[in-house]
C-alpha atoms as a PDB file:
ATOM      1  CA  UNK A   1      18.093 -11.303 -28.202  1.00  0.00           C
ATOM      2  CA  UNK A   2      18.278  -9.169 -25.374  1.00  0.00           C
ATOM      3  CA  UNK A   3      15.159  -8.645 -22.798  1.00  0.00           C
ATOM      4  CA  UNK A   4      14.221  -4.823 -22.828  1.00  0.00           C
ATOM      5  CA  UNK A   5      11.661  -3.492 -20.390  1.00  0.00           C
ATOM      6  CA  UNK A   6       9.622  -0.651 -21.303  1.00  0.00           C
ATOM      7  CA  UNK A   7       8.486   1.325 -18.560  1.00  0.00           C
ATOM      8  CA  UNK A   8       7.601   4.902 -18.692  1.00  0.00           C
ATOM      9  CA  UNK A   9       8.916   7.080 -15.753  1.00  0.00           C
ATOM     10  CA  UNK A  10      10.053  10.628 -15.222  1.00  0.00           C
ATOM     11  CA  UNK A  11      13.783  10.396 -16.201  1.00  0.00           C
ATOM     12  CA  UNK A  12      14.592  13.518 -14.230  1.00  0.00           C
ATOM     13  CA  UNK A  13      12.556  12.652 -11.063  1.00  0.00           C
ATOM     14  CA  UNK A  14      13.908   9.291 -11.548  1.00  0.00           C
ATOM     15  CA  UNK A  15      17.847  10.189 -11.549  1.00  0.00           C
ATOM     16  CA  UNK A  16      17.201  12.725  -8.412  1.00  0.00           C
ATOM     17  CA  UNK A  17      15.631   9.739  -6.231  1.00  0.00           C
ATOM     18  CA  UNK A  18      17.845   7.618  -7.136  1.00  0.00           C
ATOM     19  CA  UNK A  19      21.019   9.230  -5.816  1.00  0.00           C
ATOM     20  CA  UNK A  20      19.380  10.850  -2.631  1.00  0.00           C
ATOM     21  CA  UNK A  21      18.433   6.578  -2.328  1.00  0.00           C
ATOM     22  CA  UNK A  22      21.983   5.584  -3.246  1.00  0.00           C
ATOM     23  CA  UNK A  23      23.549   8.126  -0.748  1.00  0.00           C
ATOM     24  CA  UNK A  24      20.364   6.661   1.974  1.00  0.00           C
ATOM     25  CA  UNK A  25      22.286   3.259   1.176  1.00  0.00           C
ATOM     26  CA  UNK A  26      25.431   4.292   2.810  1.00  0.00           C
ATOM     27  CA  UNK A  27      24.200   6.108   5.581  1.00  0.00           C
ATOM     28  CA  UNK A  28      22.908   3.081   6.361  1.00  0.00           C
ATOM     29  CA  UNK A  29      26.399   1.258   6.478  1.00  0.00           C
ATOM     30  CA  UNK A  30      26.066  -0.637   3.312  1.00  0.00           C
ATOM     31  CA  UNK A  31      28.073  -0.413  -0.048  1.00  0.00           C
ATOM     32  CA  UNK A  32      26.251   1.131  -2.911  1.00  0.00           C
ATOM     33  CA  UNK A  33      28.606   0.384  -5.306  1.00  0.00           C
ATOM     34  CA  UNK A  34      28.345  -3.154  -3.758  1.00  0.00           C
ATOM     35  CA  UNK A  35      27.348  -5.420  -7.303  1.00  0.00           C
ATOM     36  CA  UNK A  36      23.745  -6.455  -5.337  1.00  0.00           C
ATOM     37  CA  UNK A  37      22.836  -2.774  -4.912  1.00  0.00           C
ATOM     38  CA  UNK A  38      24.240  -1.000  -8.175  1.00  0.00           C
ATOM     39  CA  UNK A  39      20.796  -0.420  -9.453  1.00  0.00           C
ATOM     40  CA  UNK A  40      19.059  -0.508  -6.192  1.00  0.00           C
ATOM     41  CA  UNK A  41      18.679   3.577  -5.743  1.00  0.00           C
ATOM     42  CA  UNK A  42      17.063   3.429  -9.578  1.00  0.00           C
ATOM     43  CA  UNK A  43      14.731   0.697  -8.668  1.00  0.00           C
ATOM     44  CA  UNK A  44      13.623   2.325  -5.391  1.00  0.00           C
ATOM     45  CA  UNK A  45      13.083   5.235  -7.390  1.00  0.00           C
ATOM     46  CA  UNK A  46      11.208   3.646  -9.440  1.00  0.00           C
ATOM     47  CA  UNK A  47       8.840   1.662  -7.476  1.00  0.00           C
ATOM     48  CA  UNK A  48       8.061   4.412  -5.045  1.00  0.00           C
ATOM     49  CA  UNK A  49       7.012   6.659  -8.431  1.00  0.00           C
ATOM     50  CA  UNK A  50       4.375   3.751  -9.119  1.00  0.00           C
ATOM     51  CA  UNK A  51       3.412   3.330  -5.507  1.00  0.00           C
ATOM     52  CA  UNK A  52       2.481   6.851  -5.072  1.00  0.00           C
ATOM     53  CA  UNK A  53       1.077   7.202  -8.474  1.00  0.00           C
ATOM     54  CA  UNK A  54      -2.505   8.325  -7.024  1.00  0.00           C
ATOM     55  CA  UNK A  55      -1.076  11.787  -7.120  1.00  0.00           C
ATOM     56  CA  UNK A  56      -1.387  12.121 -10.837  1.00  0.00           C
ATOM     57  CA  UNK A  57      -4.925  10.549 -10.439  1.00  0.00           C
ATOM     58  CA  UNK A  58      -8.799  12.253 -10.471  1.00  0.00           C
ATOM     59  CA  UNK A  59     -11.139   9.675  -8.576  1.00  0.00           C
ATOM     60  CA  UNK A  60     -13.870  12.500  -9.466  1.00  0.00           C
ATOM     61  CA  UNK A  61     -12.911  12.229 -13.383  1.00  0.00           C
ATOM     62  CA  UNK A  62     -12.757   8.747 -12.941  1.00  0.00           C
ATOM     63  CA  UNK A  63     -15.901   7.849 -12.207  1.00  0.00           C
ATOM     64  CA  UNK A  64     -17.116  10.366 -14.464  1.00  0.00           C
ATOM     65  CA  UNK A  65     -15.932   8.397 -17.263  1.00  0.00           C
ATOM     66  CA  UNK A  66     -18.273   5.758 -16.446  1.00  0.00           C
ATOM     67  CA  UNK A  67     -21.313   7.805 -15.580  1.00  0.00           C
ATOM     68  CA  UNK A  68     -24.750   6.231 -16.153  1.00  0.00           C
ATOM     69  CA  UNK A  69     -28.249   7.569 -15.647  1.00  0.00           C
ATOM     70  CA  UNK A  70     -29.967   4.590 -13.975  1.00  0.00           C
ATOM     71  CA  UNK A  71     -33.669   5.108 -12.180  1.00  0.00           C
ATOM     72  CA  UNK A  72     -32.697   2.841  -9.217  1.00  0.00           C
ATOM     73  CA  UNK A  73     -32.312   3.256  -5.703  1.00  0.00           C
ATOM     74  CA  UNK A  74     -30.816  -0.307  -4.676  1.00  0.00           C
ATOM     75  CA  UNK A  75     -27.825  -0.854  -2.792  1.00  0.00           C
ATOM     76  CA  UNK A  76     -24.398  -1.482  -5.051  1.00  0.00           C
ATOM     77  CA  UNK A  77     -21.864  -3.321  -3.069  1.00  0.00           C
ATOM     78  CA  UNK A  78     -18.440  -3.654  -4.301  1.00  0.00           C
ATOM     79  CA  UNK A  79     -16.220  -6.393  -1.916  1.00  0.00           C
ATOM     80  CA  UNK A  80     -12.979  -7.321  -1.095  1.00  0.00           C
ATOM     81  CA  UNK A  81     -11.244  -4.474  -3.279  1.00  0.00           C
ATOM     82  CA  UNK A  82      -7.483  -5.276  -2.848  1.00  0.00           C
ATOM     83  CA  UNK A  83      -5.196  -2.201  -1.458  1.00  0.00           C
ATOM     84  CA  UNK A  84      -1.950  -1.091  -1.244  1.00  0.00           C
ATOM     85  CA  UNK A  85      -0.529   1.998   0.264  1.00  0.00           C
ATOM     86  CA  UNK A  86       2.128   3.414   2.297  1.00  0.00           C
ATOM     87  CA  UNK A  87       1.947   4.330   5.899  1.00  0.00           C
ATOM     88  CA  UNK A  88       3.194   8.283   5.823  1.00  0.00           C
ATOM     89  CA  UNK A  89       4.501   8.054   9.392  1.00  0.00           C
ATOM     90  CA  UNK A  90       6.911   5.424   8.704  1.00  0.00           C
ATOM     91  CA  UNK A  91       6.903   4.485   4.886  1.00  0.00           C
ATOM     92  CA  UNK A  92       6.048   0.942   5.116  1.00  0.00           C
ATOM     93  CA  UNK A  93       3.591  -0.190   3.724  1.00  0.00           C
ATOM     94  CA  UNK A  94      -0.471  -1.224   5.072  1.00  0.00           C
ATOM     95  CA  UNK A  95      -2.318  -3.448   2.889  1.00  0.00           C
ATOM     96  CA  UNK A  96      -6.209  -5.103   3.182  1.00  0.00           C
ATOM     97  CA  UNK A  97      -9.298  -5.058   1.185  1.00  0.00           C
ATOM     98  CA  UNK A  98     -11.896  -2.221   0.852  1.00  0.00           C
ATOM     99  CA  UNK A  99     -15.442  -2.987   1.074  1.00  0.00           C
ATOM    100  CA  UNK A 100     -17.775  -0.090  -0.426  1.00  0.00           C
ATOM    101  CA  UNK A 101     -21.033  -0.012  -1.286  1.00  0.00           C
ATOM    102  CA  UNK A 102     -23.814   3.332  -2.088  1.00  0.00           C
ATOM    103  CA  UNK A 103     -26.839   3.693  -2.803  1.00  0.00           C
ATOM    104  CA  UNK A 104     -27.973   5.191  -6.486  1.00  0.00           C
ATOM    105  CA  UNK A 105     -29.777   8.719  -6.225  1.00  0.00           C
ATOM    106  CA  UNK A 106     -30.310   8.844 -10.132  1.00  0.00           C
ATOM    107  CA  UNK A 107     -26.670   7.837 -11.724  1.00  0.00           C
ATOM    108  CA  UNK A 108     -24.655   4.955 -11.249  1.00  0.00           C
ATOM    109  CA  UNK A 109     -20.728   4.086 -12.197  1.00  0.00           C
ATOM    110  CA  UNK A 110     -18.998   1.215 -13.795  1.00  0.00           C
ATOM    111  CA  UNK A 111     -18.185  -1.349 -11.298  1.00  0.00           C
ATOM    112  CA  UNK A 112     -14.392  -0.894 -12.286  1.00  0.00           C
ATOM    113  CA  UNK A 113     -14.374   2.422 -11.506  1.00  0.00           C
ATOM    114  CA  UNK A 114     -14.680   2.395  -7.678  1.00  0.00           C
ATOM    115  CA  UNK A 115     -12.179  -0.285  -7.419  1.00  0.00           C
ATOM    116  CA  UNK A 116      -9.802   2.754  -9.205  1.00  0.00           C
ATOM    117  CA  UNK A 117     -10.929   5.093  -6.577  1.00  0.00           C
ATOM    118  CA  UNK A 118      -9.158   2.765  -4.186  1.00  0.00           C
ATOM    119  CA  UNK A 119      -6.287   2.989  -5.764  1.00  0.00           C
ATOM    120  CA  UNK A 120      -5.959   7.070  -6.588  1.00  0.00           C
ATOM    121  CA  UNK A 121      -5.866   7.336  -2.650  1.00  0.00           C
ATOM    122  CA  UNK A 122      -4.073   4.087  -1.449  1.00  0.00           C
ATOM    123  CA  UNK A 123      -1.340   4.967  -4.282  1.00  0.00           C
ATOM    124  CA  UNK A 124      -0.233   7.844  -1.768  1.00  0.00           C
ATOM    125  CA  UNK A 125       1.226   8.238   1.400  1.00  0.00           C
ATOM    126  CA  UNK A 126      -1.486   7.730   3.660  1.00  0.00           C
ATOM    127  CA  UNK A 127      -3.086   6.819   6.891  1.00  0.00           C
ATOM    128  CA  UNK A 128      -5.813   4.173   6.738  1.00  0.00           C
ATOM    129  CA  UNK A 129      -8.809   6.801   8.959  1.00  0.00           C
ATOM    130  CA  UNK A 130      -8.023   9.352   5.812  1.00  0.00           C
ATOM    131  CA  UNK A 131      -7.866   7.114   3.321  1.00  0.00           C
ATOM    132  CA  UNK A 132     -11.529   5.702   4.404  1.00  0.00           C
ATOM    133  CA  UNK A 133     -13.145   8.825   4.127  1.00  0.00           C
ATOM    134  CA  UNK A 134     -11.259   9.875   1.144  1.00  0.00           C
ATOM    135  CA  UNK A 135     -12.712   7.276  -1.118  1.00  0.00           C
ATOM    136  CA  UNK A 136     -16.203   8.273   0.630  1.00  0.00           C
ATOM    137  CA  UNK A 137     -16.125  12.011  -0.169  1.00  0.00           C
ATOM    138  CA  UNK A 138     -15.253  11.139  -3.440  1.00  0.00           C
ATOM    139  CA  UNK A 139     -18.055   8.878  -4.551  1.00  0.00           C
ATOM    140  CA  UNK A 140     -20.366  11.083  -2.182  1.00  0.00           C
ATOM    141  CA  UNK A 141     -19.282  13.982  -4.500  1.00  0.00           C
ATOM    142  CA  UNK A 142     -19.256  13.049  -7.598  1.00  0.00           C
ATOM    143  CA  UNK A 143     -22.499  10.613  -8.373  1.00  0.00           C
ATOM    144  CA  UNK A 144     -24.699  12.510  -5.209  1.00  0.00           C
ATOM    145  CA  UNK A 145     -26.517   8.930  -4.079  1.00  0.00           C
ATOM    146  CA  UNK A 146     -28.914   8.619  -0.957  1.00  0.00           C
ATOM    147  CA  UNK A 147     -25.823   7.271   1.160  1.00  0.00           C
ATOM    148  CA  UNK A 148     -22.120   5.637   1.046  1.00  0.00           C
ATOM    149  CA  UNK A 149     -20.368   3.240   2.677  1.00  0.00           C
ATOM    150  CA  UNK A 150     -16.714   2.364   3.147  1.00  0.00           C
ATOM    151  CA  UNK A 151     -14.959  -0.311   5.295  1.00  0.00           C
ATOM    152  CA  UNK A 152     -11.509  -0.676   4.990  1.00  0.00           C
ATOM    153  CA  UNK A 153      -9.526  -3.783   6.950  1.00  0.00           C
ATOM    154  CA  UNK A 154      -5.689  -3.306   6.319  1.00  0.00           C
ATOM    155  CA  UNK A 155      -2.801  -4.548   8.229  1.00  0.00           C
ATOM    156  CA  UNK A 156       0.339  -2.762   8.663  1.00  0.00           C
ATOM    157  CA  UNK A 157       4.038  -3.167   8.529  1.00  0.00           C
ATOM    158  CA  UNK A 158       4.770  -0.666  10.766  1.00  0.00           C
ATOM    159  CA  UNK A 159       2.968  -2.761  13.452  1.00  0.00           C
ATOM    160  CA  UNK A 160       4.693  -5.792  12.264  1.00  0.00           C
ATOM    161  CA  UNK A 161       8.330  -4.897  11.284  1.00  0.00           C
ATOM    162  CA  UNK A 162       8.879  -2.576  13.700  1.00  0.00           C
ATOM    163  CA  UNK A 163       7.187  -0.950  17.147  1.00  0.00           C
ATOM    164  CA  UNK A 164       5.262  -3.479  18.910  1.00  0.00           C
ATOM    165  CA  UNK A 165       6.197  -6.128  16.467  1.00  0.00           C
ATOM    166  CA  UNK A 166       2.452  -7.217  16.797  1.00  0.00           C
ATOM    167  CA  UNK A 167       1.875 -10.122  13.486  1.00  0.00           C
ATOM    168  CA  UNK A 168      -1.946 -10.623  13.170  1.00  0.00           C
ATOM    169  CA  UNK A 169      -3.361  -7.350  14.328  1.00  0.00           C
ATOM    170  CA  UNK A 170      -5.491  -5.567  11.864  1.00  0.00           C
ATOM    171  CA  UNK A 171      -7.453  -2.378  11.618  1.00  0.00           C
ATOM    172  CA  UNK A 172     -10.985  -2.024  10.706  1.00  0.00           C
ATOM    173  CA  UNK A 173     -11.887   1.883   9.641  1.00  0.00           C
ATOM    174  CA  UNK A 174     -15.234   2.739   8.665  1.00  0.00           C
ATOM    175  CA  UNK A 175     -16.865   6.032   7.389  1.00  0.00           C
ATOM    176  CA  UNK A 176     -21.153   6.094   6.698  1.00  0.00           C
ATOM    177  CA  UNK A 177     -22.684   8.722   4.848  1.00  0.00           C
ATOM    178  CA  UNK A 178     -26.681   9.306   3.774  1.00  0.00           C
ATOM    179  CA  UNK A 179     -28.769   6.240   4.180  1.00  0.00           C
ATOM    180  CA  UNK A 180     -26.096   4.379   5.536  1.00  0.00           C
ATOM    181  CA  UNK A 181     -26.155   6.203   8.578  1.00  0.00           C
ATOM    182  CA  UNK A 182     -29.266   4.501   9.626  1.00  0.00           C
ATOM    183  CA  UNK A 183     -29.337   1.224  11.444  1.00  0.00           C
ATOM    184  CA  UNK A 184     -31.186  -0.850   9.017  1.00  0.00           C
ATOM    185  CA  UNK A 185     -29.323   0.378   5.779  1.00  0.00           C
ATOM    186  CA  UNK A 186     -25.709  -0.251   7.460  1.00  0.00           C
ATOM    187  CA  UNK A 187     -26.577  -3.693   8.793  1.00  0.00           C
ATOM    188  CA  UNK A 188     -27.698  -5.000   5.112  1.00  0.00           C
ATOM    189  CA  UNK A 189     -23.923  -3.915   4.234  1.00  0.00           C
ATOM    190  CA  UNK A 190     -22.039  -5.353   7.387  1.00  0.00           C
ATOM    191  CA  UNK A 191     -24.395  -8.530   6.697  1.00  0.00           C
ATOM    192  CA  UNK A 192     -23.466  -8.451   3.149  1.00  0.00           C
ATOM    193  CA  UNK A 193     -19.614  -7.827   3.431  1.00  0.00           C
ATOM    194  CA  UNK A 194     -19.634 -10.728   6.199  1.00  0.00           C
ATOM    195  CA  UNK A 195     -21.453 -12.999   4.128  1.00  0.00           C
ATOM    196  CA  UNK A 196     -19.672 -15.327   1.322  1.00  0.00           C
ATOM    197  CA  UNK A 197     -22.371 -15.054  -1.251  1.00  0.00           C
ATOM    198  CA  UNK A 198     -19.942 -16.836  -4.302  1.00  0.00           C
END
């Protein structure tokens, strides 16, 4: 019996990629119709529709899904959140872990949930400052707490591949909102992201 995969992917989108990736191939100098690369263009296509899939995502609707009154006012820290995204100046991709934490003003989220906020931004083209204070705004916005935080340590391709060809650099972003923005508040998190509690 035959293996069938069963993804789900605009057919239309999917066949117009494709051949402007197919005609990309032999620009390049290689042989599309070469065996290796016959479905190449459709893959590509297909990949980069699930890699920038954040577009068709709603981080606000998202974690209003999972929206909890909850009379607390302790910090929430979420660690080492795995990303993935694309570099817009060079499509290649940047890749790290997001630390975030906030502080409940009245309504907490499922813990899930801001791991998926991650993702609606770092499944777009991106730059790792915007993506940083994306994920901020949008926790800021939609549950209101007394502060945010977001640290974001990625390294990127375009640093490695290419350019200065530089192998174990990475980038630290940060963006501080609310109580976070005092000294006390944002040490507890840097002290807490540092740590290796489990």
């Amino acid at each position: 019996m035959a293996y069938h995969k069963h993804d789900h992917y605009d057919e239309d989108l999917t066949a117009v990629l494709a051949k402007n990736y197919r005609q990309a191939i032999g620009l390049l100098g290689e042989d599309p119709e070469r065996e290796g690369l016959l479905k190449t263009p459709e893959r590509i296509a297909k990949a980069m529709q699930f890699i920038t899939q954040g577009y068709q995502m709603d981080a606000r609707e998202i974690l209003n899904s999972a929206k909890f009154h909850e009379d607390m006012s302790q910090m929430i820290v979420v660690k080492d959140i795995e990303l993935y995204s694309m570099c817009e100046h060079h499509m290649l991709p940047f890749y790290g872990k997001a630390h975030i934490a906030y502080v409940p003003n009245g309504w907490i989220t499922g813990l899930s949930k801001i791991a998926r906020v991650v993702d609606v931004y770092a499944r777009r083209l991106q730059v790792q400052e915007r993506l940083t204070t994306e994920i901020l705004n949008a926790i800021q916005e939609t549950l209101n707490p007394l502060g945010v935080a977001v640290v974001i340590e990625a390294s990127h391709l375009c640093m490695m591949m290419r350019g200065v060809q530089k192998q174990n650099s990475v980038t630290t972003t940060s963006a501080f909102s609310g109580e976070f923005e005092t000294n006390e508040t944002r040490s507890e998190f840097l002290k807490l992201i540092s740590s290796r509690l489990h």
